[in-house]
Protein backbone atom coordinates (compact mmCIF):
# COMPACT_ATOMS: atom_id res chain seq x y z
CA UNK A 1 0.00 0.00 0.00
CA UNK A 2 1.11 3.24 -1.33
CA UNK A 3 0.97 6.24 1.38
CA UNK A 4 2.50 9.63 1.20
CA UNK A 5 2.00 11.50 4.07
CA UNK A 6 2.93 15.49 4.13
CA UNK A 7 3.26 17.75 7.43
CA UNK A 8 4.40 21.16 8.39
CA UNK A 9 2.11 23.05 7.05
CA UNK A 10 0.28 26.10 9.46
CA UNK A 11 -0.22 29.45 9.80
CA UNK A 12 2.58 31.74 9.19
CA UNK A 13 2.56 35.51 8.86
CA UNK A 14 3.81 37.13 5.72
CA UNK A 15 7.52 37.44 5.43
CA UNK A 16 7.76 34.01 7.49
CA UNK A 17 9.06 30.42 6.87
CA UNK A 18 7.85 26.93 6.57
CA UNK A 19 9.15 23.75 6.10
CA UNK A 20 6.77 21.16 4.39
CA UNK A 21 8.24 17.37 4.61
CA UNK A 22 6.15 13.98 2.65
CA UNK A 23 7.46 10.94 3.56
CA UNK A 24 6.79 7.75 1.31
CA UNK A 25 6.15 4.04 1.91
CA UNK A 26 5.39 1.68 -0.49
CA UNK A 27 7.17 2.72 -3.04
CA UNK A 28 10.67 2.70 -4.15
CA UNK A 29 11.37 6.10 -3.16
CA UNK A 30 14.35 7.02 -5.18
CA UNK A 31 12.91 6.21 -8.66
CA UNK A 32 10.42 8.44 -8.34
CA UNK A 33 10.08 11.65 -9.57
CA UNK A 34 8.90 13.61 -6.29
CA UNK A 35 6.73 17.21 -6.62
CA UNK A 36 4.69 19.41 -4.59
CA UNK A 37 1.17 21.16 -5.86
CA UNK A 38 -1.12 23.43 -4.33
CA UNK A 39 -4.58 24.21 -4.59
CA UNK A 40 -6.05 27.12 -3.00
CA UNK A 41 -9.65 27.86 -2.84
CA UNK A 42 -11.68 28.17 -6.06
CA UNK A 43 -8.04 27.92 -8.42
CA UNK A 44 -7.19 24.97 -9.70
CA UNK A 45 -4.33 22.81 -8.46
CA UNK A 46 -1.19 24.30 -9.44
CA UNK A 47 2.13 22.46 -9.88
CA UNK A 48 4.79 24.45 -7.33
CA UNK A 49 8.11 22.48 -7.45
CA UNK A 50 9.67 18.92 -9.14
CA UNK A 51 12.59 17.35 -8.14
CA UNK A 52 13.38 14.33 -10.36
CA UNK A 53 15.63 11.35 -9.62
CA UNK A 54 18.91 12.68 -10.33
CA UNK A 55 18.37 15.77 -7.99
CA UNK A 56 17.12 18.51 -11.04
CA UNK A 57 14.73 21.22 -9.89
CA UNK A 58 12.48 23.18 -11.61
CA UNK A 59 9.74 25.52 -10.12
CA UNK A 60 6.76 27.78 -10.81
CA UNK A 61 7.83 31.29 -11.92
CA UNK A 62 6.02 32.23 -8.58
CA UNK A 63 7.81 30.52 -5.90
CA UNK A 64 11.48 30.96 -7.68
CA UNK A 65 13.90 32.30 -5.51
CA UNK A 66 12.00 31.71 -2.41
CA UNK A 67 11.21 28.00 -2.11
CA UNK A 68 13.26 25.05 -2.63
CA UNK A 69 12.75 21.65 -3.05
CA UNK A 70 15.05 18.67 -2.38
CA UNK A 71 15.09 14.86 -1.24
CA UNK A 72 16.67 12.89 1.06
CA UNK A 73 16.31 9.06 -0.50
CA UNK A 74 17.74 7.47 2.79
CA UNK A 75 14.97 9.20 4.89
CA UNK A 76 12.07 8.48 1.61
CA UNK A 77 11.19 12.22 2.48
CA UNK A 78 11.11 15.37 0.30
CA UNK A 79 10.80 18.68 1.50
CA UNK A 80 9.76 21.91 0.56
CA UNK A 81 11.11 24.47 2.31
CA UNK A 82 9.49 28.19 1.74
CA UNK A 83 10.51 31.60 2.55
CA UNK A 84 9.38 35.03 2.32
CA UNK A 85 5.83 33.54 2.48
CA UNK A 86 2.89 35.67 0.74
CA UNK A 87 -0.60 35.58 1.31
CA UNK A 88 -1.10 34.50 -2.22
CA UNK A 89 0.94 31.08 -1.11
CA UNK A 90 -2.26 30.10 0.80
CA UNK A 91 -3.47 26.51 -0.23
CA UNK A 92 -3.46 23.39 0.31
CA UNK A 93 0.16 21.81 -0.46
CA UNK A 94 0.08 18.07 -1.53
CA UNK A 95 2.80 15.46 -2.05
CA UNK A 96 3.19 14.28 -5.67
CA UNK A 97 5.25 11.01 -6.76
CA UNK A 98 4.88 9.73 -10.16
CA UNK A 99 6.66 7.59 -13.01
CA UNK A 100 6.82 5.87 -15.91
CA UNK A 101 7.91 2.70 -16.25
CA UNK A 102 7.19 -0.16 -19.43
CA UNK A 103 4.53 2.48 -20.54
CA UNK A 104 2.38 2.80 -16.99
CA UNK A 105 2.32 5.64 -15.14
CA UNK A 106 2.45 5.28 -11.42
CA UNK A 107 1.41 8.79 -9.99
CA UNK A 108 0.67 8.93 -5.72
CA UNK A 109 -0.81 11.58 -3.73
CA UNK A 110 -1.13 12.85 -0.46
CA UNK A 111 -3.95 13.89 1.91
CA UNK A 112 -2.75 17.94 1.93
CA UNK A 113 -1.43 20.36 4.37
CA UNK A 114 -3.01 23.27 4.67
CA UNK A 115 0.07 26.48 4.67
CA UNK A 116 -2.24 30.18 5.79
CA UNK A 117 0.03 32.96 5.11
CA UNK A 118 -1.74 35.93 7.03
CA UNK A 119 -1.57 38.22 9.73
């Protein structure tokens, strides 16, 4: 059984810091493809960060320069660690692992942590 489960999330005021982790089991963690999302109310789920096998980032034009994304494949964790919070980073962050492998895509989700940015 696949589970990803994230935590860290809260309230923060603007200008603060969080540190969202998602740890894995039941999957090979470190052939994965890990990434976060976010989905605040009404907006669609957005992608926010990927971090692929080989340790290559990319992120949302949004985030750039204040959050960053890495892995640690001993711990089967990923983090996303976010500064300079805005209130426009409200939303619910979720835990993304996918891959492709002899033409199926595996593709995992977690339950959400909820990040407030206000003050």
């Amino acid at each position: 059984q696949v589970q990803l489960v994230e935590s860290g999330g809260g309230l923060v005021q603007p200008g603060g810091s969080l540190r969202l982790s998602c740890t894995a089991s039941g999957i090979i963690f470190r052939i994965y493809t890990m990434a976060w999302y976010r989905q605040a109310p009404g907006k669609q789920r957005e992608l926010v960060a990927t971090i692929t096998t080989s340790g290559s980032t990319n992120y949302a034009d949004s985030v750039k320069g204040r959050f960053t994304i890495n892995r640690d494949n001993a711990k089967n964790t990923e983090y996303l660690q976010m500064n300079n919070l805005k209130p426009e980073d409200t939303a619910v962050y979720y835990c993304n692992a996918r891959k492709t492998m002899l033409s199926v895509d595996y593709d995992y989700w977690g339950q959400g942590t909820q990040v407030t940015v206000s003050s």
